[in-house]
Protein backbone atom coordinates (compact mmCIF):
# COMPACT_ATOMS: atom_id res chain seq x y z
CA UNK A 1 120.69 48.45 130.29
CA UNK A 2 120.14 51.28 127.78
CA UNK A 3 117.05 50.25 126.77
CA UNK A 4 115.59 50.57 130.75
CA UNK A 5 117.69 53.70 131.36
CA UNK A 6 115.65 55.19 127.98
CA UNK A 7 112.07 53.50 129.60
CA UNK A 8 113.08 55.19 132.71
CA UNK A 9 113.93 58.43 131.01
CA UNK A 10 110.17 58.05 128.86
CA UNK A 11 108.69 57.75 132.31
CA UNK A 12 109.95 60.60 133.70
CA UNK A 13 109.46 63.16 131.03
CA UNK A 14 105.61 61.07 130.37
CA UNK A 15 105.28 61.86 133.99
CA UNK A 16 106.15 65.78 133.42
CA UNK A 17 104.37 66.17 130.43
CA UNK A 18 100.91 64.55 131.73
CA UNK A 19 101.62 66.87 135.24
CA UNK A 20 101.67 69.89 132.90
CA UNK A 21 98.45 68.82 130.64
CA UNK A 22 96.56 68.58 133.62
CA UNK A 23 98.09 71.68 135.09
CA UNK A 24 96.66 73.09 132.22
CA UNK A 25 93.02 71.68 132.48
CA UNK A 26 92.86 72.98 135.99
CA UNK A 27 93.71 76.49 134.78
CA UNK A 28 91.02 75.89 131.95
CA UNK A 29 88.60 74.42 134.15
CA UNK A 30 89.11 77.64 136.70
CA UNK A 31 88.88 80.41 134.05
CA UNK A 32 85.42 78.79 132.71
CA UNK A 33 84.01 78.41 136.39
CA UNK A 34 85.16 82.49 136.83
CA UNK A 35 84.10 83.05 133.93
CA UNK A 36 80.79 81.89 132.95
CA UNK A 37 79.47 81.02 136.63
CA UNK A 38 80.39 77.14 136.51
CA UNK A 39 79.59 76.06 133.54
CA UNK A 40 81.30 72.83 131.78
CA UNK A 41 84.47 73.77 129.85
CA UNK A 42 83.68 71.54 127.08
CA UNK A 43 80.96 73.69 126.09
CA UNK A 44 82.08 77.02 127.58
CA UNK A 45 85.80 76.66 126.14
CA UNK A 46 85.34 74.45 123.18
CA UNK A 47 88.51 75.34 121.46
CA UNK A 48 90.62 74.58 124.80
CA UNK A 49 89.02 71.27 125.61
CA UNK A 50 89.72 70.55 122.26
CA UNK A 51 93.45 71.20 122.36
CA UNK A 52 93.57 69.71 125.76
CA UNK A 53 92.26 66.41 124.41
CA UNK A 54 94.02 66.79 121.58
CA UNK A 55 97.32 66.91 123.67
CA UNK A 56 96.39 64.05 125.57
CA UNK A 57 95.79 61.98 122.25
CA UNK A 58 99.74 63.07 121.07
CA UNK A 59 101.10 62.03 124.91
CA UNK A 60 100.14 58.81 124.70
CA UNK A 61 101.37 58.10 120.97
CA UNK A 62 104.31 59.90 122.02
CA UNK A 63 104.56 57.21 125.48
CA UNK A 64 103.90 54.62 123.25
CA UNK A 65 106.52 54.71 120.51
CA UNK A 66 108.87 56.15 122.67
CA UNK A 67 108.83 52.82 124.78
CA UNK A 68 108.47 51.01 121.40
CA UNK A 69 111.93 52.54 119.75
CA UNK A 70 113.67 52.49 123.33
CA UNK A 71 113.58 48.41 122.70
CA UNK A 72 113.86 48.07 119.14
CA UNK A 73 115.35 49.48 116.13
CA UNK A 74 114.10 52.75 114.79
CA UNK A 75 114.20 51.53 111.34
CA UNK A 76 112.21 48.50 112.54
CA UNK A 77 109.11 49.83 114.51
CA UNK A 78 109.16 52.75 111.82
CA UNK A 79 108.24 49.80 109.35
CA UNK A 80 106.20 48.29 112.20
CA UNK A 81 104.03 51.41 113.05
CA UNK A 82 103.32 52.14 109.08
CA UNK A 83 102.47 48.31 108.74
CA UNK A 84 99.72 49.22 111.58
CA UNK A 85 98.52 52.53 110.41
CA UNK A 86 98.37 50.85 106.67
CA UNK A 87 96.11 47.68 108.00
CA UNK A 88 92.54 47.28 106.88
CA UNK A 89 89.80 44.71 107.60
CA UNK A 90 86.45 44.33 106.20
CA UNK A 91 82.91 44.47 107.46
CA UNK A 92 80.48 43.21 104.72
CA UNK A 93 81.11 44.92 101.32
CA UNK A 94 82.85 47.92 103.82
CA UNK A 95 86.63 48.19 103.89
CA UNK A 96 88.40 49.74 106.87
CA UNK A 97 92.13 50.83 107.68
CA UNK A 98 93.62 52.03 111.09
CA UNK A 99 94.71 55.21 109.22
CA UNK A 100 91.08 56.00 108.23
CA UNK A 101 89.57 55.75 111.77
CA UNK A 102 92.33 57.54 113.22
CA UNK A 103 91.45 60.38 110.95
CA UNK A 104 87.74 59.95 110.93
CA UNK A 105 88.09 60.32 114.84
CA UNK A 106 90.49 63.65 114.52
CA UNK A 107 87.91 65.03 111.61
CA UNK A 108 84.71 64.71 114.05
CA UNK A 109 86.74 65.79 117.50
CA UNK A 110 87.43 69.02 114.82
CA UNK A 111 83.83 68.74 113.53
CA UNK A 112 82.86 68.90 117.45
CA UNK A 113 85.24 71.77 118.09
CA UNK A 114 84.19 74.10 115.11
CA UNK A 115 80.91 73.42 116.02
CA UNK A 116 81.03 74.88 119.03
CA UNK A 117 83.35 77.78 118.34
CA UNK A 118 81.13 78.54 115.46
CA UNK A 119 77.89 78.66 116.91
CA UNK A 120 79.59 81.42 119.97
CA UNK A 121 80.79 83.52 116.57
CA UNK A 122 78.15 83.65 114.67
CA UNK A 123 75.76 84.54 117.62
CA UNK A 124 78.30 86.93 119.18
CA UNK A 125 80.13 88.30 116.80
CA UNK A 126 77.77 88.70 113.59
CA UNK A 127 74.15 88.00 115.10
CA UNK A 128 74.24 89.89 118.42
CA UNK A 129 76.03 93.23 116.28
CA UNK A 130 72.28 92.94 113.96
CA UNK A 131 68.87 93.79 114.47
CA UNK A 132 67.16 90.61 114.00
CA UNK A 133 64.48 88.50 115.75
CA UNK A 134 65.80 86.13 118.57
CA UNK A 135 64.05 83.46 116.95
CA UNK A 136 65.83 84.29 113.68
CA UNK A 137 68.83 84.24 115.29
CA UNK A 138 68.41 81.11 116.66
CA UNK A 139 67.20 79.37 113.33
CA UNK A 140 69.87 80.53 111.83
CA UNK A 141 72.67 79.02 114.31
CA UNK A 142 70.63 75.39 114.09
CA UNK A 143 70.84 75.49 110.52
CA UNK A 144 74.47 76.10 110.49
CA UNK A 145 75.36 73.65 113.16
CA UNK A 146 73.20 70.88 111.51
CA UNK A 147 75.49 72.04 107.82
CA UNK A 148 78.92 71.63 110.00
CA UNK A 149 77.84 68.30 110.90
CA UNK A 150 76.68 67.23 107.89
CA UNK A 151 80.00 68.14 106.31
CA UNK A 152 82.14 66.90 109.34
CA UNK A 153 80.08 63.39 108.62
CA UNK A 154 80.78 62.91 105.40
CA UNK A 155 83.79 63.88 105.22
CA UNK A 156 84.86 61.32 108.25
CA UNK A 157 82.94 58.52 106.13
CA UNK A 158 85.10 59.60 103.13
CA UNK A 159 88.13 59.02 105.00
CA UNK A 160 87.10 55.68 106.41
CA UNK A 161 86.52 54.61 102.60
CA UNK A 162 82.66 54.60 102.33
CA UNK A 163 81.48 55.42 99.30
CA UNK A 164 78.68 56.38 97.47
CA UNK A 165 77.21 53.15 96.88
CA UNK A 166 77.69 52.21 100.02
CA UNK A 167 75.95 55.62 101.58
CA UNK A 168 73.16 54.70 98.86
CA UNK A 169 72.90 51.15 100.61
CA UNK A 170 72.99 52.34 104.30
CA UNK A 171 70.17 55.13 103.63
CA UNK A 172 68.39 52.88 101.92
CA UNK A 173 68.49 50.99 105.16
CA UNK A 174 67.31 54.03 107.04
CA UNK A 175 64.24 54.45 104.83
CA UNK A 176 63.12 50.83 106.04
CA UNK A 177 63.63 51.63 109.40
CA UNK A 178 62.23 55.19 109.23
CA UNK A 179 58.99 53.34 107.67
CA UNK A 180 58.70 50.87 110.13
CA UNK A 181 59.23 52.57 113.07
CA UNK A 182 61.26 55.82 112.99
CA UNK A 183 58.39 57.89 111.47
CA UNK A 184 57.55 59.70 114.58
CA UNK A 185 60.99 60.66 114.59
CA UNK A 186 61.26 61.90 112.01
CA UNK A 187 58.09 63.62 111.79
CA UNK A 188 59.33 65.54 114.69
CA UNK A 189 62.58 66.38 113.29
CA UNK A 190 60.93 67.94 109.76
CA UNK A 191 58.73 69.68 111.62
CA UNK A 192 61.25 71.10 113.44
CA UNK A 193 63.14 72.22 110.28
CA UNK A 194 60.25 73.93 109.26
CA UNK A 195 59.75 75.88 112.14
CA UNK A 196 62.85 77.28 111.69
CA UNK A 197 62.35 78.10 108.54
CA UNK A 198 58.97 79.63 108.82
CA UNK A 199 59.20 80.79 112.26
CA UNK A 200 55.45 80.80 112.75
CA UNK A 201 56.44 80.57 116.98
CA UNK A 202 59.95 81.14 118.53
CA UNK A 203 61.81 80.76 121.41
CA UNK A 204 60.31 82.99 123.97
CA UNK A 205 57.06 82.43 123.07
CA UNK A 206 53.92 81.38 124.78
CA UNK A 207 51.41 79.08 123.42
CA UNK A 208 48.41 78.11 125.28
CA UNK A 209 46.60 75.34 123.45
CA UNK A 210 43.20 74.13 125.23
CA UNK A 211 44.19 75.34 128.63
CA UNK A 212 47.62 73.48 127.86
CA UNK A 213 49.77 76.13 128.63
């Protein structure tokens, strides 16, 4: 009987708390379409989707061991939950735990977030307040979103216990595939990089190649 009255008690105050989280979307979602003239909130208020999602992630581990210690020990599921979070399996030569992909996921949600809430800094709070070329302005934010992500990546494969030799393995990988049949790809992609860098055209421009215009 305690154990349903607690379940029953979980419910209730699961039931609040998800009411108020999506209480709190709606006001997100209405201050972005106000705001910005309907635009999505995950890219026009990256910092509060983030939190949002963030707060659904700790309502349903909070659901889920409350139920969990309402019919057992506390001392019991405590061991129980760190037995989970502690559990790895293999994949090849790769070894994995639960702890490292929870954090992996958390480190590129962040990576996702900071993104975002960099790139609307640095183009309106440093770039915009300098004289400097649009296209500049724009290399500039690529570069630094294609750094965050680059960090944000490696530091997620760090936590899910890759290492070196095994990054050494999987590019090696790549370069196969690249050579077979990613070369367009990535033709494209280093020719993009050096467009930004040299800038020879930039956004706003108008090229008119053959009659192609």
């Amino acid at each position: 009987l305690v154990s349903w009255g607690e379940t029953m008690m979980i419910a209730l105050w699961a039931t609040i708390g998800w009411r108020v989280i999506q209480e709190w979307r709606g006001v997100q979602i209405s201050s972005t379409d106000s705001g910005e003239g309907g635009a999505a909130p995950t890219v026009a208020a990256p910092l509060g989707w983030f939190l949002i999602q963030m707060a659904r992630l700790l309502w349903l581990v909070a659901v889920l061991s409350g139920v969990l210690f309402a019919w057992s020990s506390a001392g019991y599921m405590a061991a129980v939950l760190k037995q989970v979070f502690n559990l790895s399996f293999s994949v090849g030569s790769l070894s994995f735990s639960v702890k490292g992909l929870l954090l992996a996921v958390v480190i590129l949600c962040a990576t996702h977030m900071a993104t975002r809430v960099g790139r609307r800094l640095l183009r309106e709070k440093v770039l915009n307040a300098r004289d400097l070329e649009r296209g500049l302005k724009d290399s500039i934010i690529a570069i630094t979103t294609y750094l965050l992500w680059g960090g944000g990546l490696l530091l997620a494969l760090g936590f899910l216990g890759v290492n070196t030799t095994s990054l050494a393995v999987v590019f090696g990988a790549l370069s196969i595939g690249i050579g077979f049949g990613l070369q367009n790809i990535v033709n494209n992609f280093v020719s993009g990089l050096i467009l930004l860098f040299e800038r020879p055209i930039q956004v706003g421009d108008y090229v008119d190649i053959n009659g192609l215009w």
